[in-house]
C-alpha atoms as a PDB file:
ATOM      1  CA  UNK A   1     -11.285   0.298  70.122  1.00  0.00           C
ATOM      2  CA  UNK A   2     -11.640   3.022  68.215  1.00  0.00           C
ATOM      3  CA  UNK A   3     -11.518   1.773  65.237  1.00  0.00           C
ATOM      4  CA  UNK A   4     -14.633  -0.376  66.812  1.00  0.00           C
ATOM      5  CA  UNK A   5     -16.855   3.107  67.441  1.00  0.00           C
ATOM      6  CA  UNK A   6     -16.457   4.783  64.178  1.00  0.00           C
ATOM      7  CA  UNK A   7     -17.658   1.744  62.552  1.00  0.00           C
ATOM      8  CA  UNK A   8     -20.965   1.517  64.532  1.00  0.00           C
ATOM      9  CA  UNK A   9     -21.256   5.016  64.311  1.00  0.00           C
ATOM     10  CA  UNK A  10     -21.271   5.025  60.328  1.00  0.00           C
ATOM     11  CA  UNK A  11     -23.048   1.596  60.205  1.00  0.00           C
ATOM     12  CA  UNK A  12     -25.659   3.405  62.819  1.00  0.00           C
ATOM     13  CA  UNK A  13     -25.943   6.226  59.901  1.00  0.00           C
ATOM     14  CA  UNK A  14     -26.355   3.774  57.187  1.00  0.00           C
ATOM     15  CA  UNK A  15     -29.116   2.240  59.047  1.00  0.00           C
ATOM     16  CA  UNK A  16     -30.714   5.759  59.496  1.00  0.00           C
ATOM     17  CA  UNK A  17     -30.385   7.216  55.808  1.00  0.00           C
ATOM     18  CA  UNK A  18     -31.416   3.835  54.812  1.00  0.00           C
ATOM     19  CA  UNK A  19     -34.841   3.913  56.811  1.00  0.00           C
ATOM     20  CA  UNK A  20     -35.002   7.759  55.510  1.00  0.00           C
ATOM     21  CA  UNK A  21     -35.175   6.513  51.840  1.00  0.00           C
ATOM     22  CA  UNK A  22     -37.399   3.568  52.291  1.00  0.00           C
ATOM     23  CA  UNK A  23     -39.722   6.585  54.026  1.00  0.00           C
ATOM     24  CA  UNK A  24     -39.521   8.893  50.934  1.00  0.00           C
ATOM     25  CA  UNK A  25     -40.177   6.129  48.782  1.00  0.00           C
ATOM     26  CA  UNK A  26     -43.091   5.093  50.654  1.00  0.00           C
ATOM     27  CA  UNK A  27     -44.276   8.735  50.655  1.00  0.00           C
ATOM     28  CA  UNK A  28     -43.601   8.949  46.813  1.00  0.00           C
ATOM     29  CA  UNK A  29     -45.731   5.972  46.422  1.00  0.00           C
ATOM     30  CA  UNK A  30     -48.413   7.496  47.949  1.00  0.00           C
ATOM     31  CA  UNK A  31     -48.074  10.602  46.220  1.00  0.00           C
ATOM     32  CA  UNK A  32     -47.988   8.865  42.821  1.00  0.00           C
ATOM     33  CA  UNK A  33     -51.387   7.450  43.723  1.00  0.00           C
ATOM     34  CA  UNK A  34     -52.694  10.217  45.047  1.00  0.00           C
ATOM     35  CA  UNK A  35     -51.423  12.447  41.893  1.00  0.00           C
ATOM     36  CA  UNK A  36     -53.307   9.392  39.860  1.00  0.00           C
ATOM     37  CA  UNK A  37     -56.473   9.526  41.736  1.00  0.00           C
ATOM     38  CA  UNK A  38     -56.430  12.938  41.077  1.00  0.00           C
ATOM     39  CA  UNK A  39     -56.045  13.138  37.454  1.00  0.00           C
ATOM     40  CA  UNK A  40     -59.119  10.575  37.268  1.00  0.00           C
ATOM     41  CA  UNK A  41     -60.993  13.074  39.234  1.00  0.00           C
ATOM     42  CA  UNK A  42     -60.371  15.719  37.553  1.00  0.00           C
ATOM     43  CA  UNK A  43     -61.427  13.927  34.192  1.00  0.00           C
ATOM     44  CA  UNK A  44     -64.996  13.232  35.380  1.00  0.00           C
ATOM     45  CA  UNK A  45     -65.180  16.391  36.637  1.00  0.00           C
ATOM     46  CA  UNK A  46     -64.389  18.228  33.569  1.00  0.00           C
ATOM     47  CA  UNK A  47     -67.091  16.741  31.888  1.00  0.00           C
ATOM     48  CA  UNK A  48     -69.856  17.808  34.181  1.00  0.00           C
ATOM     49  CA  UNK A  49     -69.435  21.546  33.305  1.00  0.00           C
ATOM     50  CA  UNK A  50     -68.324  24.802  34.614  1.00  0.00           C
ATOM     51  CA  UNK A  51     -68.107  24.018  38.494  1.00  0.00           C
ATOM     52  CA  UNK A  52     -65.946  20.544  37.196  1.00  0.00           C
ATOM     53  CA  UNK A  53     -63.997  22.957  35.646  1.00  0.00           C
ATOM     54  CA  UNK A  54     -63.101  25.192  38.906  1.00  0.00           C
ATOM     55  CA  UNK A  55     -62.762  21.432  40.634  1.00  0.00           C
ATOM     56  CA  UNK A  56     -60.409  20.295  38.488  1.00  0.00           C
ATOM     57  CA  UNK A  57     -58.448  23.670  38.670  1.00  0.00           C
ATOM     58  CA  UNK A  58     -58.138  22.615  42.179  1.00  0.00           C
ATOM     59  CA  UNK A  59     -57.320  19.107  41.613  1.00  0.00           C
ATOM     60  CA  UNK A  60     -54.569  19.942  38.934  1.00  0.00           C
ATOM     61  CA  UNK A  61     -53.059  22.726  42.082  1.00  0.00           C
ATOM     62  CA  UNK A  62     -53.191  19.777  44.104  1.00  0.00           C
ATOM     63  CA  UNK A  63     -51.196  17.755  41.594  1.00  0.00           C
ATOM     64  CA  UNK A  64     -49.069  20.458  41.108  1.00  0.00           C
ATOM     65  CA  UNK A  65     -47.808  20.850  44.570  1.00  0.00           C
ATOM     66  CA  UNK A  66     -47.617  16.843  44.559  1.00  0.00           C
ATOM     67  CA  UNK A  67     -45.395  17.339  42.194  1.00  0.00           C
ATOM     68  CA  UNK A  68     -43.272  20.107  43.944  1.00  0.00           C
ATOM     69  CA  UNK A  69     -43.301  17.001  47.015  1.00  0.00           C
ATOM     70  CA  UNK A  70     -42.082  14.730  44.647  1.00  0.00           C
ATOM     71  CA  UNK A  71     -39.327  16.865  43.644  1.00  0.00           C
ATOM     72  CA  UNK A  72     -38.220  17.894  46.782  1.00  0.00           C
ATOM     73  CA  UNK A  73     -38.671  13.858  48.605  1.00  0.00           C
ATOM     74  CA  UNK A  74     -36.380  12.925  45.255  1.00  0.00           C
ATOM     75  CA  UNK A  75     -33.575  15.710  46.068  1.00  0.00           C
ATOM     76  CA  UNK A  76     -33.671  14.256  50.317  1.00  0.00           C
ATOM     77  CA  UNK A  77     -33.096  10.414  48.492  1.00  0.00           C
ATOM     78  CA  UNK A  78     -30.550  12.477  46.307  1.00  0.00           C
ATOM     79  CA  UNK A  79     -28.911  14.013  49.706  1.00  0.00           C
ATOM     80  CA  UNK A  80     -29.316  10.550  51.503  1.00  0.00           C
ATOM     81  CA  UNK A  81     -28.002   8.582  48.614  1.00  0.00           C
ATOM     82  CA  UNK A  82     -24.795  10.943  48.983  1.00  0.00           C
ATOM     83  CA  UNK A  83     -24.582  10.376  52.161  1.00  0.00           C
ATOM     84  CA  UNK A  84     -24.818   6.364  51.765  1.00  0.00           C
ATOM     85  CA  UNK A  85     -21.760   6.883  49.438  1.00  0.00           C
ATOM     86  CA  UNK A  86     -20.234   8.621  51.701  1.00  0.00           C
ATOM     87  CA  UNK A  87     -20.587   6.243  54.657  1.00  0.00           C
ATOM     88  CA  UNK A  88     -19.659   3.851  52.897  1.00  0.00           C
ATOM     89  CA  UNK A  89     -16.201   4.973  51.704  1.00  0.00           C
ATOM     90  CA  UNK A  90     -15.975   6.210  55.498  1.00  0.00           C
ATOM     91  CA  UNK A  91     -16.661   2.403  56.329  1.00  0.00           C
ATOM     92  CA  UNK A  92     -14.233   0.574  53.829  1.00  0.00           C
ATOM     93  CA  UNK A  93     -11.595   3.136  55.054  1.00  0.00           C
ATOM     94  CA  UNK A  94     -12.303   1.723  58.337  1.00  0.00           C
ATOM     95  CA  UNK A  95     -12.269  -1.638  57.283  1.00  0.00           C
ATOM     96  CA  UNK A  96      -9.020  -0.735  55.706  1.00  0.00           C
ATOM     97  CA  UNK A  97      -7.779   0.422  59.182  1.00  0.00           C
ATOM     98  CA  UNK A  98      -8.670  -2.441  61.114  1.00  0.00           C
ATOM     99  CA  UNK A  99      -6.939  -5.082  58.513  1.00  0.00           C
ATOM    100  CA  UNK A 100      -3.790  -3.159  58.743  1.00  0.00           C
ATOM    101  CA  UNK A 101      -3.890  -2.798  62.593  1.00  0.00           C
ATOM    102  CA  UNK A 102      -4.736  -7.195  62.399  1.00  0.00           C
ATOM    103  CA  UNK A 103      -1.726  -7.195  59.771  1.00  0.00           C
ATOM    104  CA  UNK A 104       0.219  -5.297  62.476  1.00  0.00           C
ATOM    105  CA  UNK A 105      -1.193  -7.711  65.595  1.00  0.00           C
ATOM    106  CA  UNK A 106       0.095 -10.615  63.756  1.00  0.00           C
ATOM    107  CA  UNK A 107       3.684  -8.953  62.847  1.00  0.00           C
ATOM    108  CA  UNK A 108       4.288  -8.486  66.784  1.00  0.00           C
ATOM    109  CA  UNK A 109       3.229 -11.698  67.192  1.00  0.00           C
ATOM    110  CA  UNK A 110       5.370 -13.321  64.911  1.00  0.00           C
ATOM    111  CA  UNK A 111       7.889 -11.246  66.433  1.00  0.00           C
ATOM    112  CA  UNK A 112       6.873 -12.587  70.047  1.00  0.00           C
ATOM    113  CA  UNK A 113       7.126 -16.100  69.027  1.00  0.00           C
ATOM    114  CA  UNK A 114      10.572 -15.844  67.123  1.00  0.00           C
ATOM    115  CA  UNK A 115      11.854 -14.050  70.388  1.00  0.00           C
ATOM    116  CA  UNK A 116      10.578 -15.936  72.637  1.00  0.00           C
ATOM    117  CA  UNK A 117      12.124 -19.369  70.625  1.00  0.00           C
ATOM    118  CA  UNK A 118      15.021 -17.379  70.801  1.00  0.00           C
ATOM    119  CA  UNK A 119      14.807 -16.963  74.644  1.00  0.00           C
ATOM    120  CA  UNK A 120      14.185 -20.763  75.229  1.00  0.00           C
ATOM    121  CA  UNK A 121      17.242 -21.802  73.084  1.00  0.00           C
ATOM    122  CA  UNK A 122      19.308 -19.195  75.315  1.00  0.00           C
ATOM    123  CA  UNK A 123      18.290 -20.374  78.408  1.00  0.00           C
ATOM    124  CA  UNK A 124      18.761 -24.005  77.172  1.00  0.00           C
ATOM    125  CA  UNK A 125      22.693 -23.102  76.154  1.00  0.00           C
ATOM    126  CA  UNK A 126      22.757 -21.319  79.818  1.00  0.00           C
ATOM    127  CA  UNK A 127      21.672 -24.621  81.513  1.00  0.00           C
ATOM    128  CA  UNK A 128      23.752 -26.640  79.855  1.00  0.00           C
ATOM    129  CA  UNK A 129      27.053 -24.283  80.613  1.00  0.00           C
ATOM    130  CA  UNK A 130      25.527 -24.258  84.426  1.00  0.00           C
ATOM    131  CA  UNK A 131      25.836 -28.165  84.008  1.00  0.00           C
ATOM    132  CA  UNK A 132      29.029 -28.254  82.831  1.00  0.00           C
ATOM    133  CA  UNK A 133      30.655 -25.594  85.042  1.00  0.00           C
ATOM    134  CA  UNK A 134      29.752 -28.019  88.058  1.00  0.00           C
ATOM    135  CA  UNK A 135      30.697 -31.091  86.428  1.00  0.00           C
ATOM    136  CA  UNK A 136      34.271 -28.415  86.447  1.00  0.00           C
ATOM    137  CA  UNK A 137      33.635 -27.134  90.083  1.00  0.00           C
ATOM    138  CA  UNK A 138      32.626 -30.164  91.998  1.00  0.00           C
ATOM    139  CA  UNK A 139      35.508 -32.508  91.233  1.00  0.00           C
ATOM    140  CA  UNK A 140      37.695 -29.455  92.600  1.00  0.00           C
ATOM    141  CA  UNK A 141      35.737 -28.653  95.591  1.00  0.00           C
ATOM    142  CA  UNK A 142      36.238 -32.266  96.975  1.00  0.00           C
ATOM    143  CA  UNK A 143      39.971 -32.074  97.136  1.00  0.00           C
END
């Protein structure tokens, strides 16, 4: 029911933010490597004089900017990690929800079975009065 939808629809979410992070760490990775490779680069260039110098300039830019990626890739995982949290307490309170409505399911039917027991036993008693209130009637009827 409905209970039914708003579970897929946060478990769909989970599954989204979820392959958002693994893609930001990926990218985070790469940066990493890149920022790495980059540092090493501008090393050896640094050594080979002025024009190294202006080439690592640009390298460290470049790192700097990784940097400003990295920053902003760990504020999305921030955002998605809310957003996880989120979903889930949105998921256990639907969990919640459907245990109570099973609680309730079994109440009624609990209920059903004691009333219906109930109905059996009065239809028994009726039968048995039916029997005896001909077992009254008949020996009258044939005189």
């Amino acid at each position: 029911g409905e209970n039914g939808k708003r579970f897929a629809v946060v478990a769909d979410e989970i599954r989204k933010l979820a392959d958002r992070v693994g893609g930001s760490t990926k990218e985070i990775r790469g940066l990493i490597d890149d920022i790495r490779a980059a540092v090493n680069t501008t090393v050896m260039t640094t050594e080979g004089g002025s024009k190294a110098v202006e080439a690592g300039a640009q390298q460290f830019s470049a790192v700097a900017i990784a940097f400003r990626q990295i920053v902003s890739l760990v504020r999305t995982t921030t955002e998605a990690t809310r957003e996880i949290e989120l979903s889930t307490k949105q998921q256990s309170t639907a969990v919640s929800q459907v245990n109570i409505a099973v609680a309730n399911v079994a109440q009624a039917a609990r209920e059903s079975e004691v009333s219906s027991s109930q109905t059996l036993q009065t239809a028994t008693e009726l039968t048995k009065l039916s029997r005896d209130l001909m077992r009254l009637i008949q020996p009258q009827a044939s005189t």
